[in-house]
PDB file of N, CA and C in Angstrom:
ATOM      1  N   UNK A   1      -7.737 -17.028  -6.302  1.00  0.00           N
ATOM      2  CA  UNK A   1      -8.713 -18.100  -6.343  1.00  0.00           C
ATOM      3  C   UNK A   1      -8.320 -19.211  -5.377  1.00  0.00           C
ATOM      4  N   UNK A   2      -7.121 -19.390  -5.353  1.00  0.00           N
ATOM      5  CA  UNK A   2      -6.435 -20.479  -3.992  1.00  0.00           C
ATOM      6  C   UNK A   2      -7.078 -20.018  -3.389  1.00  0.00           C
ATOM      7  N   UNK A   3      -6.661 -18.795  -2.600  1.00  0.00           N
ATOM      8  CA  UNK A   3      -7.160 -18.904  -1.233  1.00  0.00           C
ATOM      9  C   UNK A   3      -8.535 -18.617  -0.935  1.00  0.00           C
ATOM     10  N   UNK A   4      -8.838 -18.357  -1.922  1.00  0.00           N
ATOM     11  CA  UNK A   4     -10.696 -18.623  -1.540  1.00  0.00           C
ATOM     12  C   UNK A   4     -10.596 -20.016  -1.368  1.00  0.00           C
ATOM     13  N   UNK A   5     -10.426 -20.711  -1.848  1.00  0.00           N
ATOM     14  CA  UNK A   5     -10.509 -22.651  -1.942  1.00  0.00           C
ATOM     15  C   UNK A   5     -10.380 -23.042  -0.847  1.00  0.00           C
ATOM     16  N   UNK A   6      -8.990 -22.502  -0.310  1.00  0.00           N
ATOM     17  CA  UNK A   6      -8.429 -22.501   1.278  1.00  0.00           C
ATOM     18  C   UNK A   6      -9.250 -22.234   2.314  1.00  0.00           C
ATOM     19  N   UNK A   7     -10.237 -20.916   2.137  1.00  0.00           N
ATOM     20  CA  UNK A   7     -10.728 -19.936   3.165  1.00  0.00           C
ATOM     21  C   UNK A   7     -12.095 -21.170   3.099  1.00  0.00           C
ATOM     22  N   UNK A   8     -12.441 -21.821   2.048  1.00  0.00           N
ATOM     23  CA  UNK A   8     -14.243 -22.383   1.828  1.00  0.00           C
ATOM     24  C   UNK A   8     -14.125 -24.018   2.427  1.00  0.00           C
ATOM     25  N   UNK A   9     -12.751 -24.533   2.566  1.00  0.00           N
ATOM     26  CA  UNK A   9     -12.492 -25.617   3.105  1.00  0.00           C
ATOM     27  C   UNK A   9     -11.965 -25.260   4.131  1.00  0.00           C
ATOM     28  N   UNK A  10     -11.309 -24.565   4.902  1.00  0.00           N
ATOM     29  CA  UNK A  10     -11.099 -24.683   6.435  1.00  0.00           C
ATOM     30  C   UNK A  10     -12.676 -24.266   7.157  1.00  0.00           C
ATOM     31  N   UNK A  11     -13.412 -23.489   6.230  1.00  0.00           N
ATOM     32  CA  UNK A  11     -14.828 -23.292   6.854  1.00  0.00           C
ATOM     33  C   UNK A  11     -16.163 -24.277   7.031  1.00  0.00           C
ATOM     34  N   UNK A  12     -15.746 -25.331   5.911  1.00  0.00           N
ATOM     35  CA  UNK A  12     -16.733 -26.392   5.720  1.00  0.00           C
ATOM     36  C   UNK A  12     -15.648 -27.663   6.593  1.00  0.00           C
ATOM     37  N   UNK A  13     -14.383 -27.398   6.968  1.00  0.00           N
ATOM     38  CA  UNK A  13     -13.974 -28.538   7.745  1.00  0.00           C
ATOM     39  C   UNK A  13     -13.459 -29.885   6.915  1.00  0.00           C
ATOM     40  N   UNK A  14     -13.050 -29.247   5.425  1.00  0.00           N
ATOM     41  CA  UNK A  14     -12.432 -30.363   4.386  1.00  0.00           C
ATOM     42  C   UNK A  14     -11.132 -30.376   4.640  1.00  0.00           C
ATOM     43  N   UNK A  15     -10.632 -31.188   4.077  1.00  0.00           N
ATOM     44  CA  UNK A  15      -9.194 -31.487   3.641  1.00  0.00           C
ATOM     45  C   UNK A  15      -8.897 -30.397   2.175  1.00  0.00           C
ATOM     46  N   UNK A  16      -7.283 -30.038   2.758  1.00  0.00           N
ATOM     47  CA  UNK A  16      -7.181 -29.058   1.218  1.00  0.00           C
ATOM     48  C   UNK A  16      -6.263 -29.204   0.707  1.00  0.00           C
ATOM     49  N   UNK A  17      -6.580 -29.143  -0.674  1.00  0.00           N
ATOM     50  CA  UNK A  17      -5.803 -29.614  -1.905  1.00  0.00           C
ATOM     51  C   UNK A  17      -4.178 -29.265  -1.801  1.00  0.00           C
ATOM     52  N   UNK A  18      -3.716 -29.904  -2.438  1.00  0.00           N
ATOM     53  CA  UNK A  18      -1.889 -29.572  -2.374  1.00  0.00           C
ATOM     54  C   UNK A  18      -1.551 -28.468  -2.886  1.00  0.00           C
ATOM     55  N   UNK A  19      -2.728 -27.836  -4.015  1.00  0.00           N
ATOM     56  CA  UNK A  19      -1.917 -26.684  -4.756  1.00  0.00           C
ATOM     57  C   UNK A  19      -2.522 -25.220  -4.283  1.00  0.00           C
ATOM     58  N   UNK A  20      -2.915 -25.714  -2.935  1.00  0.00           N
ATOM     59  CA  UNK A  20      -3.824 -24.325  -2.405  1.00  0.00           C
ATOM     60  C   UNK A  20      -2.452 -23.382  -2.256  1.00  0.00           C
ATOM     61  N   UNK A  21      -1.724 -23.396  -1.357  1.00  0.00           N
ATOM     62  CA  UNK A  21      -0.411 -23.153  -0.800  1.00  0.00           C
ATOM     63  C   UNK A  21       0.565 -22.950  -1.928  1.00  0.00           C
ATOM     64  N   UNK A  22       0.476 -23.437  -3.067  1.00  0.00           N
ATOM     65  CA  UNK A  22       1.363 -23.093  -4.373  1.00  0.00           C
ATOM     66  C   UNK A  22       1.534 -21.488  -4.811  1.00  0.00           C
ATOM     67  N   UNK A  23       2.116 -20.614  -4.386  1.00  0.00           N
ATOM     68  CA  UNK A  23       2.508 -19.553  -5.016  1.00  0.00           C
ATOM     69  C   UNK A  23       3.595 -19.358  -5.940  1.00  0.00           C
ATOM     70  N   UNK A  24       3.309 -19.038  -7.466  1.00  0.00           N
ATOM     71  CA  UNK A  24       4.252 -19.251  -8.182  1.00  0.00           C
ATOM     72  C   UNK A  24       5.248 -17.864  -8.495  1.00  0.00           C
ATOM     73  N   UNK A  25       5.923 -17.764  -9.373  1.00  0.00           N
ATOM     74  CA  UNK A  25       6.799 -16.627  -9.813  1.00  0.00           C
ATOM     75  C   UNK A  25       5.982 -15.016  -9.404  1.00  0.00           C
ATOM     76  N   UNK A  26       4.851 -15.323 -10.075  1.00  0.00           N
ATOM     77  CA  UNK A  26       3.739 -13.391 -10.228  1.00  0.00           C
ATOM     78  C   UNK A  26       3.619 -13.565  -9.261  1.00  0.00           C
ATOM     79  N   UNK A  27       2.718 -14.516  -8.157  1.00  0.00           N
ATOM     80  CA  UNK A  27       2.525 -14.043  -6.746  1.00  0.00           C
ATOM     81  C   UNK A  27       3.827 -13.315  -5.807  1.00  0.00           C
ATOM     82  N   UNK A  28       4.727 -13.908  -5.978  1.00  0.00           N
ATOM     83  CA  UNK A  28       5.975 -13.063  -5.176  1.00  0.00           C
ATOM     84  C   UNK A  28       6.193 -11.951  -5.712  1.00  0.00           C
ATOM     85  N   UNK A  29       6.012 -12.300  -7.118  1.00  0.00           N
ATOM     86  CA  UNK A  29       6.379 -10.506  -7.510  1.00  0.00           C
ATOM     87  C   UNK A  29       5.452  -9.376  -6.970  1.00  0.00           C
ATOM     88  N   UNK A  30       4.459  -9.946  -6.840  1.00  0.00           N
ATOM     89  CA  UNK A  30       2.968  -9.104  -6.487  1.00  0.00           C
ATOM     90  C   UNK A  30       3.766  -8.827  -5.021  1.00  0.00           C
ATOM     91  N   UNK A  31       3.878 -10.055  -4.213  1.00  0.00           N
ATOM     92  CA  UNK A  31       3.795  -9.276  -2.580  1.00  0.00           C
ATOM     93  C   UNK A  31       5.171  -8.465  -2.656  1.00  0.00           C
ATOM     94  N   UNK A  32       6.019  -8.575  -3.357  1.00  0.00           N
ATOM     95  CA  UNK A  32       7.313  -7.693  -3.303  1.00  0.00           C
ATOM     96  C   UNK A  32       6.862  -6.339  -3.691  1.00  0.00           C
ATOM     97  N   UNK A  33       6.523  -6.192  -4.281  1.00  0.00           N
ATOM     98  CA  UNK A  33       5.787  -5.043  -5.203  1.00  0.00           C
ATOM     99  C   UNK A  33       4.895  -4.497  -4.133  1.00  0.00           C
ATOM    100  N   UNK A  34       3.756  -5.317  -3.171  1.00  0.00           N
ATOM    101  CA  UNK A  34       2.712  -4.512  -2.405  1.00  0.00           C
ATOM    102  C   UNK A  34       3.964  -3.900  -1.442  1.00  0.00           C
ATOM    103  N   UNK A  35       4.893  -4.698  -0.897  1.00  0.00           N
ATOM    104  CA  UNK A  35       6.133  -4.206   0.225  1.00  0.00           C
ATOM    105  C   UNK A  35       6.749  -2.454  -0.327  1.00  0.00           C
ATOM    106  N   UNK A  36       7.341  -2.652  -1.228  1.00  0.00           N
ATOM    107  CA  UNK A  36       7.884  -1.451  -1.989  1.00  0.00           C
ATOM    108  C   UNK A  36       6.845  -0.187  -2.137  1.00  0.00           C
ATOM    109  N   UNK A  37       5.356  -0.634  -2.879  1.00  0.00           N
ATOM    110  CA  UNK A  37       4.756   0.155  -2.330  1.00  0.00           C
ATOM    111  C   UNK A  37       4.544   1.182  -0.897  1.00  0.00           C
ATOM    112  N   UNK A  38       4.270   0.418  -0.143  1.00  0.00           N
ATOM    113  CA  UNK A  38       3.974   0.879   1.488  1.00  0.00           C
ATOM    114  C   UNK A  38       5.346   1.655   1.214  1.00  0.00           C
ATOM    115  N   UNK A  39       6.734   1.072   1.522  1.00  0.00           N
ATOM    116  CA  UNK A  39       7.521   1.783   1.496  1.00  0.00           C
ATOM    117  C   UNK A  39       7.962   3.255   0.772  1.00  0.00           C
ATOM    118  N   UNK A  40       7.585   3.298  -0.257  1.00  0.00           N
ATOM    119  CA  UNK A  40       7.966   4.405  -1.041  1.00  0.00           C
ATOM    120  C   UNK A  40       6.589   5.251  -0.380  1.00  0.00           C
ATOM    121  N   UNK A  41       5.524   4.702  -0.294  1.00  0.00           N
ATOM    122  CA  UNK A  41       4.546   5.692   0.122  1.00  0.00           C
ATOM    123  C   UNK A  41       5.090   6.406   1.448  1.00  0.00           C
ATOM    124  N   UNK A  42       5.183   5.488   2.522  1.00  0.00           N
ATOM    125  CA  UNK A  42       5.455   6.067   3.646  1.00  0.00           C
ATOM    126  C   UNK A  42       6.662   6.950   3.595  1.00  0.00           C
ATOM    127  N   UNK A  43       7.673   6.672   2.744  1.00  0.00           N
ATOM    128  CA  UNK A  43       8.897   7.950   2.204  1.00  0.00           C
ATOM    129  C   UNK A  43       8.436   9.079   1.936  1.00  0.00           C
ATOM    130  N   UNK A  44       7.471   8.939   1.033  1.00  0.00           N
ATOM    131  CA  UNK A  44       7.515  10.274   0.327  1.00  0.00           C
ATOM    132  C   UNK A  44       6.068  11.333   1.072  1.00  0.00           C
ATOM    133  N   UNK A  45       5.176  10.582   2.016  1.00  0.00           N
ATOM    134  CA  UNK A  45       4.695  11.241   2.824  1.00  0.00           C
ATOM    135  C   UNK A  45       6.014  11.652   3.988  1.00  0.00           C
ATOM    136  N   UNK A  46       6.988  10.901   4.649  1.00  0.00           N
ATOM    137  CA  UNK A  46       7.454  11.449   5.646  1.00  0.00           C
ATOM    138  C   UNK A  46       8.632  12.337   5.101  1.00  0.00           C
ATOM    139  N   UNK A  47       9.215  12.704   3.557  1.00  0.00           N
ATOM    140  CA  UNK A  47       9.784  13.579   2.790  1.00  0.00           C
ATOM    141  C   UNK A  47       9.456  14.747   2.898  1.00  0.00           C
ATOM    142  N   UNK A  48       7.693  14.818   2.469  1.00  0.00           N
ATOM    143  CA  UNK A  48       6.611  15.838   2.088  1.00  0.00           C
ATOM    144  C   UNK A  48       6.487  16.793   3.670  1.00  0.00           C
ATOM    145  N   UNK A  49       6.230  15.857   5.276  1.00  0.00           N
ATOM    146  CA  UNK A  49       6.110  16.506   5.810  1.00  0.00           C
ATOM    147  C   UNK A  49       7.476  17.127   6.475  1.00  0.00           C
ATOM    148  N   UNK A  50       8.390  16.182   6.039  1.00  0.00           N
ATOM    149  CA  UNK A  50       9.729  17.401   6.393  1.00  0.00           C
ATOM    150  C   UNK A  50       9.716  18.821   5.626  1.00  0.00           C
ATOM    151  N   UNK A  51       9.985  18.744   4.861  1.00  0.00           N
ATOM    152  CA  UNK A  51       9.618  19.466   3.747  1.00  0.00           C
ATOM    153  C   UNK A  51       8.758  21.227   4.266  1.00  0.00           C
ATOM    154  N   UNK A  52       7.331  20.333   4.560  1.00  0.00           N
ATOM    155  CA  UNK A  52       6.303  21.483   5.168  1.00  0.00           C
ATOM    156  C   UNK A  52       6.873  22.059   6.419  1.00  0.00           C
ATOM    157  N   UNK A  53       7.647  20.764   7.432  1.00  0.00           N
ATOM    158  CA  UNK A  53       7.695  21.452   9.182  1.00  0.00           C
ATOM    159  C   UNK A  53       9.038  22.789   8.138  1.00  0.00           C
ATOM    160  N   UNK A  54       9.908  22.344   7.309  1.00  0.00           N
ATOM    161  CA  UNK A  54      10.761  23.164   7.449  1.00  0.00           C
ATOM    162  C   UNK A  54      10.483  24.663   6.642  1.00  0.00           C
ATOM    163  N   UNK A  55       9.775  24.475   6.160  1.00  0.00           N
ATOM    164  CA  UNK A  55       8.619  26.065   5.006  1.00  0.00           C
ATOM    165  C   UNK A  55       8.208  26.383   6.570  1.00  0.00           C
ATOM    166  N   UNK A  56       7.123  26.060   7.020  1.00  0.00           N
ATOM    167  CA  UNK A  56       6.594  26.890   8.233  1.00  0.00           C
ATOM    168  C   UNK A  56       7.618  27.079   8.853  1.00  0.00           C
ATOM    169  N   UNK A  57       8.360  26.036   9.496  1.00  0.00           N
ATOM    170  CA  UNK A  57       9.825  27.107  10.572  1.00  0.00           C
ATOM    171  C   UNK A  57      10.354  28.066   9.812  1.00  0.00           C
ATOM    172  N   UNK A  58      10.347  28.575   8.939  1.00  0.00           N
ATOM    173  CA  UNK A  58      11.006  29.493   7.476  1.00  0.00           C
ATOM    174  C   UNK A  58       9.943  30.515   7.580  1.00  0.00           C
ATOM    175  N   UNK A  59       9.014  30.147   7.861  1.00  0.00           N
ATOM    176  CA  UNK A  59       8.094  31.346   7.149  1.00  0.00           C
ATOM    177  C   UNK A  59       6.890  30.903   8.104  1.00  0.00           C
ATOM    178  N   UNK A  60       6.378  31.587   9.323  1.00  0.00           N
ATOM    179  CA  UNK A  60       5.406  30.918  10.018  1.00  0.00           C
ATOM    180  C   UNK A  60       4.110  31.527   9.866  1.00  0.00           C
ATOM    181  N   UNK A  61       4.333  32.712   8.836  1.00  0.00           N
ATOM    182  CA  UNK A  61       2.842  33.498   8.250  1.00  0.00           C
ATOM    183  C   UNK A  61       2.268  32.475   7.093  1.00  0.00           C
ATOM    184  N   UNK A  62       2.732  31.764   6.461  1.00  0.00           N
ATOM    185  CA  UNK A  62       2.425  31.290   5.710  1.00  0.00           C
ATOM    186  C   UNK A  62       2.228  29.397   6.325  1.00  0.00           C
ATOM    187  N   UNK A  63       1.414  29.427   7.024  1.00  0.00           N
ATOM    188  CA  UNK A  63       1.498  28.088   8.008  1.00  0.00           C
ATOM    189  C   UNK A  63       0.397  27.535   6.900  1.00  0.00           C
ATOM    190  N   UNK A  64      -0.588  28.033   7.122  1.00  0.00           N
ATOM    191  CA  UNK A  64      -2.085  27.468   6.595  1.00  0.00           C
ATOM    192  C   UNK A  64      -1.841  27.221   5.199  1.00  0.00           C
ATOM    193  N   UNK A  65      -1.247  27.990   4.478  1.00  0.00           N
ATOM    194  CA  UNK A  65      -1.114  27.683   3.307  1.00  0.00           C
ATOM    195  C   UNK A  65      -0.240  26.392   2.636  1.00  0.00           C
ATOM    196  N   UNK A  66       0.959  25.948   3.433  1.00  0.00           N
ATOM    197  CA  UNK A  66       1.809  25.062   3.914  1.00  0.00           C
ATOM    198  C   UNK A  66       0.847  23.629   4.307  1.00  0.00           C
ATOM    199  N   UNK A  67       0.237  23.663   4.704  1.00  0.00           N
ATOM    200  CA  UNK A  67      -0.042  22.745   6.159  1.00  0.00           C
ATOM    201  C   UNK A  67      -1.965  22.087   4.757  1.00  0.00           C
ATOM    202  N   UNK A  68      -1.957  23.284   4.065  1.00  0.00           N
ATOM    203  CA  UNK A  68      -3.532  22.717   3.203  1.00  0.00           C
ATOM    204  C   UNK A  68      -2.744  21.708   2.013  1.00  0.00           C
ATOM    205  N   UNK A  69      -1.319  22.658   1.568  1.00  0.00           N
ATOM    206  CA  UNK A  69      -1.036  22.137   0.727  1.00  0.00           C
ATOM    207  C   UNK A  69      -0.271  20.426   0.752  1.00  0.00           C
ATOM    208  N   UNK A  70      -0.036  20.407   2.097  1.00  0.00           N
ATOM    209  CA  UNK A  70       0.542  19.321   2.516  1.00  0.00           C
ATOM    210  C   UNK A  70       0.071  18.143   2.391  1.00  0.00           C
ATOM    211  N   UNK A  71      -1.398  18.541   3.265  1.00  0.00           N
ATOM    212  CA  UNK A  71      -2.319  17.888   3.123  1.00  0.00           C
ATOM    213  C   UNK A  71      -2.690  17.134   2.142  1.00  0.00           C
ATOM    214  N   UNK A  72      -2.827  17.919   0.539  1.00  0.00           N
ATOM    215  CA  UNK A  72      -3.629  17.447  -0.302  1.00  0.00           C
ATOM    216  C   UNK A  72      -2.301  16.937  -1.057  1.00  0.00           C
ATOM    217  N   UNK A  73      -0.981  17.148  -1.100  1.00  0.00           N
ATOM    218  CA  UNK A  73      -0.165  16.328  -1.550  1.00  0.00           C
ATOM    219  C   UNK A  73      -0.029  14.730  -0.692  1.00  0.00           C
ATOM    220  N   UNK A  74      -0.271  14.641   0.932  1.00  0.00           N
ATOM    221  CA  UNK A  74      -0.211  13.399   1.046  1.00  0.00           C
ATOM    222  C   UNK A  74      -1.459  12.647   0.897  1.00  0.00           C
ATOM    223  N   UNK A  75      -2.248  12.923   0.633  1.00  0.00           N
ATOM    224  CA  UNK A  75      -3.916  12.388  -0.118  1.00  0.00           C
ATOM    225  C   UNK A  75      -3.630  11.871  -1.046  1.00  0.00           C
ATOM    226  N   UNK A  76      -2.777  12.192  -2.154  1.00  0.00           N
ATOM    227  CA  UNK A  76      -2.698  12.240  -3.446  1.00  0.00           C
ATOM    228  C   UNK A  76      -1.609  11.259  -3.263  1.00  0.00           C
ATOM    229  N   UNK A  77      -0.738  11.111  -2.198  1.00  0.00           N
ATOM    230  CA  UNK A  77       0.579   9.691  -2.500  1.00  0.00           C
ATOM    231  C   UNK A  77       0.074   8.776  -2.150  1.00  0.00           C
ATOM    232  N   UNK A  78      -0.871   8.908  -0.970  1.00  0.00           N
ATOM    233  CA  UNK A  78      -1.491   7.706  -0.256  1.00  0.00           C
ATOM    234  C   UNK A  78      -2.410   6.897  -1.359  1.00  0.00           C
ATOM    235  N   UNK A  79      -3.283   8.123  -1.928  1.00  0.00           N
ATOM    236  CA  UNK A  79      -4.098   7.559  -3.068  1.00  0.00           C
ATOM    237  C   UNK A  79      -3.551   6.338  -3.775  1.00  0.00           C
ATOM    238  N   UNK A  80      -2.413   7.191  -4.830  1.00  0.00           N
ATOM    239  CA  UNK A  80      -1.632   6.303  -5.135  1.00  0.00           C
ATOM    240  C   UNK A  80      -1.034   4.778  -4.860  1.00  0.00           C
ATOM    241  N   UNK A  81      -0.752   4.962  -3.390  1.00  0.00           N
ATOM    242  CA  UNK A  81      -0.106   3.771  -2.876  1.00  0.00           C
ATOM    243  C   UNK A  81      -0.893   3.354  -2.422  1.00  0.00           C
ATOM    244  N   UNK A  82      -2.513   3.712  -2.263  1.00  0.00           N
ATOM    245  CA  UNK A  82      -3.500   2.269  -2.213  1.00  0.00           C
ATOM    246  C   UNK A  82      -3.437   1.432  -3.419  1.00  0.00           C
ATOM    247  N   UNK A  83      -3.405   2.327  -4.366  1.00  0.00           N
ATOM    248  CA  UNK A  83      -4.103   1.326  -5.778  1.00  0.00           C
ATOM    249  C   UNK A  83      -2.942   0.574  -6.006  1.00  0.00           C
ATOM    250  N   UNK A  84      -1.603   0.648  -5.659  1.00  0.00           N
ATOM    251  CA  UNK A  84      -0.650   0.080  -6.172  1.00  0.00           C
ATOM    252  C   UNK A  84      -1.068  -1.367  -5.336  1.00  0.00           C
ATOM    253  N   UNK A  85      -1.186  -0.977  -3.886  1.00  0.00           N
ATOM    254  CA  UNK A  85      -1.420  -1.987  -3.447  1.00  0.00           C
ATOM    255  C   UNK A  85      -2.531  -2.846  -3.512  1.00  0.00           C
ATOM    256  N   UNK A  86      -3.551  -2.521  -4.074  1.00  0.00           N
ATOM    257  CA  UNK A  86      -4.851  -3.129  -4.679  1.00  0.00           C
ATOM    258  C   UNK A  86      -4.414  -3.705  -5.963  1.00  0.00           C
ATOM    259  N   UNK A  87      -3.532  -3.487  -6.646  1.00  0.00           N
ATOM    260  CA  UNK A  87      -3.400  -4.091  -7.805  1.00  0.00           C
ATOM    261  C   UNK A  87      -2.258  -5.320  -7.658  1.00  0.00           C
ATOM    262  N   UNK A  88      -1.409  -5.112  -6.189  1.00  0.00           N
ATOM    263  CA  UNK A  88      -0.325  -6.561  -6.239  1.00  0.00           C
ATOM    264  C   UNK A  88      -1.528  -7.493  -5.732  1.00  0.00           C
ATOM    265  N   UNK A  89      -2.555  -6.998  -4.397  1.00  0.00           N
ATOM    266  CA  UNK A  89      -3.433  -7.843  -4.098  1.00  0.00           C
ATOM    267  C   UNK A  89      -4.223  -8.717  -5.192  1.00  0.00           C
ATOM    268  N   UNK A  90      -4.454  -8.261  -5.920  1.00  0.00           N
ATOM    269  CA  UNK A  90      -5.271  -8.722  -6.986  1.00  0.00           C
ATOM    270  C   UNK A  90      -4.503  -9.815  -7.795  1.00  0.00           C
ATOM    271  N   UNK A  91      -3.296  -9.559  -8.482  1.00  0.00           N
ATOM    272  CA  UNK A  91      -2.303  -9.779  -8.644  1.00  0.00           C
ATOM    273  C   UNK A  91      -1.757 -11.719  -8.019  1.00  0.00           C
ATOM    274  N   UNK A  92      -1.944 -11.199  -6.731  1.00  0.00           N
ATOM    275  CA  UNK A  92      -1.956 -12.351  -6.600  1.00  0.00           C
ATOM    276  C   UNK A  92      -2.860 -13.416  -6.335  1.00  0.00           C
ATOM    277  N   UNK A  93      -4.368 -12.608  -6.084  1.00  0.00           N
ATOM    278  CA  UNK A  93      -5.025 -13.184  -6.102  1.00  0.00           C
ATOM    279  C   UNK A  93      -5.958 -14.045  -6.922  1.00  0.00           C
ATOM    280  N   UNK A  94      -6.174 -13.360  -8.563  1.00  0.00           N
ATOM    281  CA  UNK A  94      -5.763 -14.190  -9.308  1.00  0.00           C
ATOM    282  C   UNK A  94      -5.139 -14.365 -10.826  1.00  0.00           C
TER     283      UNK A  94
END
């Protein structure tokens, strides 16, 4: 809700309140939390595709089967690590 306040007075050209800029205890926890997110996501997608390059170098008949399943496992982390990050956003927003 701050920074809407923030975003509706730098647009109308007001002066803004002192407690726009106030982020307390939950907001940091939130952006620490959106950070860790990204991170663990981007791990466990770049885990997943080690993982696959080393099944296909192992076994290169079985590529497609490898390479679908890969697929729909990093869909499914990313998924994940949007909502995590939709929920610190929120989080701090209000």
């Amino acid at each position: 809700m701050n920074l809407l306040v923030s975003l509706l007075a730098f647009l109308q050209d007001k002066e803004l309140p002192s407690q726009v800029f106030d982020f307390g205890f939950k907001q940091g926890l939130a952006a620490i939390g959106a950070g860790l997110a990204i991170v663990g996501g981007g791990f466990g997608i770049a885990r997943l595709a080690a993982a696959a390059m080393e099944g296909i170098s192992r076994q290169p008949e079985a590529a497609g089967d490898i390479r679908g399943g890969m697929i729909l496992a990093a869909a499914l982390i990313e998924g994940v690590t949007l909502l995590a990050l939709i929920t610190c956003i929120l989080s701090i927003l209000f």
